[in-house]
Protein backbone atom coordinates (compact mmCIF):
# COMPACT_ATOMS: atom_id res chain seq x y z
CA UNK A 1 -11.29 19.60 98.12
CA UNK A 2 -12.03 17.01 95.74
CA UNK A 3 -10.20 16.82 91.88
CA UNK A 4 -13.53 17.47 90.10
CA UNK A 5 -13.49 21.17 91.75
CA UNK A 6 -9.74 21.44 91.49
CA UNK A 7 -10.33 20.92 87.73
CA UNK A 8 -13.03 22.98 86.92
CA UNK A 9 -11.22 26.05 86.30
CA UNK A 10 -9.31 24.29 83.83
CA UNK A 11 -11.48 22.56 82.11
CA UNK A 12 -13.64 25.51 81.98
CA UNK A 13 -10.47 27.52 80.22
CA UNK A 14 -9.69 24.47 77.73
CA UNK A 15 -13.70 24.38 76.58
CA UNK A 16 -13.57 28.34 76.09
CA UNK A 17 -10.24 27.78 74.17
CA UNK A 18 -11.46 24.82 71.82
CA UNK A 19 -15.02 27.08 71.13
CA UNK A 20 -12.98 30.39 70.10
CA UNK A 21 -10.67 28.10 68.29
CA UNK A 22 -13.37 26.46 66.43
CA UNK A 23 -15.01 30.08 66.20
CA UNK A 24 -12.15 30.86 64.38
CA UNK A 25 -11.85 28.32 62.05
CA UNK A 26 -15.61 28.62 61.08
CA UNK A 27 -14.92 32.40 60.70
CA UNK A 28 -12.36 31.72 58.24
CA UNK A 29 -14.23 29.06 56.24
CA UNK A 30 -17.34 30.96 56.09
CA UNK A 31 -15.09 33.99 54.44
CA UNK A 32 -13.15 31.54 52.04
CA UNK A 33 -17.03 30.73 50.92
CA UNK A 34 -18.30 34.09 50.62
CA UNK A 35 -15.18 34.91 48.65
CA UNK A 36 -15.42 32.33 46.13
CA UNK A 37 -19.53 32.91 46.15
CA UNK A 38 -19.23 36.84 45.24
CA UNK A 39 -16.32 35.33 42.36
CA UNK A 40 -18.96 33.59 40.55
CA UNK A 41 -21.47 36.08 40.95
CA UNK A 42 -18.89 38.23 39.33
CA UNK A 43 -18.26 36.23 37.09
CA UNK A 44 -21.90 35.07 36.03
CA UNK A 45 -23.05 39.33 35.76
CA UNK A 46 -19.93 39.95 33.98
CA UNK A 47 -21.18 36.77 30.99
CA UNK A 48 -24.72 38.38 31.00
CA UNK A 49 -23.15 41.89 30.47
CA UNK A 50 -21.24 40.94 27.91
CA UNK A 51 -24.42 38.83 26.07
CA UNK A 52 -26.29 41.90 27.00
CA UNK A 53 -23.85 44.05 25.51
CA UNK A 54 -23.46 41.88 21.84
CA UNK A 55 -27.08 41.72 21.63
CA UNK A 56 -27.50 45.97 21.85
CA UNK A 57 -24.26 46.07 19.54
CA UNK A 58 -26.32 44.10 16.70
CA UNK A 59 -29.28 45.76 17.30
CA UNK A 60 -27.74 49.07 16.94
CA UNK A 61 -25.36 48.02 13.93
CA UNK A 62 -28.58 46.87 12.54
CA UNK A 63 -30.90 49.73 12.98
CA UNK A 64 -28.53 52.29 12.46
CA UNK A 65 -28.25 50.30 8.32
CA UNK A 66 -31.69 50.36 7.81
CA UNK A 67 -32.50 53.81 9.50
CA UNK A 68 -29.66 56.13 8.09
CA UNK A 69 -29.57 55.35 4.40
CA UNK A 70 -28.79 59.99 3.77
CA UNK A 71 -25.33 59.17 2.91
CA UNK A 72 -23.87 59.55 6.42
CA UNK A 73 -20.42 59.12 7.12
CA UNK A 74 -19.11 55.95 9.16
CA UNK A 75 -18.04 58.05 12.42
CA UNK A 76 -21.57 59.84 12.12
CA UNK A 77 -23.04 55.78 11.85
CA UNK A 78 -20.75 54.59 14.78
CA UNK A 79 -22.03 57.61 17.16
CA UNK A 80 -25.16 56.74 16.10
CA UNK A 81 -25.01 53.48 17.43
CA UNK A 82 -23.06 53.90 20.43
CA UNK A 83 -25.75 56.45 21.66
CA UNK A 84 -28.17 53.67 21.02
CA UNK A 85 -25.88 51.01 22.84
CA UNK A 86 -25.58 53.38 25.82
CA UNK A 87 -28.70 53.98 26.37
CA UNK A 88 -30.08 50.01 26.04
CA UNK A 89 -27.48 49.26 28.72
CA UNK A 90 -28.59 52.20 31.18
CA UNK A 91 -32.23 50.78 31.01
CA UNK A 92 -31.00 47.98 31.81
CA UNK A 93 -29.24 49.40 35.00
CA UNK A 94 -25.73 49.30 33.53
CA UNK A 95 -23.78 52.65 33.71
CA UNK A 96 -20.02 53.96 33.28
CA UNK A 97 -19.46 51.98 30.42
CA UNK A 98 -16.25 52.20 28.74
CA UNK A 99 -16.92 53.73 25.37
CA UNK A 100 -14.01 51.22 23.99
CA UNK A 101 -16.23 48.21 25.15
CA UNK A 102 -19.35 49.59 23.19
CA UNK A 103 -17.56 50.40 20.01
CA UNK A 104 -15.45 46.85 19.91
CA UNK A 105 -18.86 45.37 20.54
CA UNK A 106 -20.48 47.42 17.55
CA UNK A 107 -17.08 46.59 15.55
CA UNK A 108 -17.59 42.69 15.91
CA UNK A 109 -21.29 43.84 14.83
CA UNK A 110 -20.01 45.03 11.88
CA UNK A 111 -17.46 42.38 11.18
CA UNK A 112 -19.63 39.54 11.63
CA UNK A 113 -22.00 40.96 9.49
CA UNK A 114 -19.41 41.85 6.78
CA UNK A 115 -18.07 38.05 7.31
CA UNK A 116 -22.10 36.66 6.93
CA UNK A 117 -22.89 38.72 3.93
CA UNK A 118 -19.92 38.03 1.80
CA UNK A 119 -19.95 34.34 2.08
């Protein structure tokens, strides 16, 4: 029996060892990665949502002004315009929106074109 065959068994159980070891650590790197990857995917839909969802706001704000002139009430306006909002953002593949979003996105509408036109 020479010490090359008396180590071979060993050796054999250190190299499986140090590969599940490493297997492990890779495992766990690759997840850390993924996490932080999906994060700023997150993060960069949630920006273009939120552009998205300013741009509708004016739009509506806008063309709800210019369309509904009958002496309408500001609720009947404001419905007007969410409907509007809603249904940009669904063609655009956005659904289950918080109403509250859409109608603090139509207020800052308003407000910034309040703020515009009095100055």
């Amino acid at each position: 029996m020479d010490i090359s065959s008396m180590l071979s068994p060993f050796l054999e159980q250190f190299l499986i060892g140090l590969f599940a070891f490493l297997a492990a650590i890779l495992s766990l790197i690759f997840n850390q990665l993924r996490t932080k990857i999906f994060k700023r995917i997150d993060t960069v839909n949630n920006i273009h949502f939120q552009e998205l969802l300013r741009t509708f706001a004016l739009q509506a704000f806008a063309q709800v002004e210019n369309t509904m002139k009958a002496g309408e009430t500001g609720a009947e306006k404001l419905e007007k315009a969410i409907e509007i909002v809603t249904n940009q953002l669904e063609q655009h593949g956005f659904k289950d929106i918080k109403k509250d979003n859409i109608i603090s996105a139509i207020e800052e509408a308003v407000l910034k074109f309040n703020y515009a036109y009095s100055n």
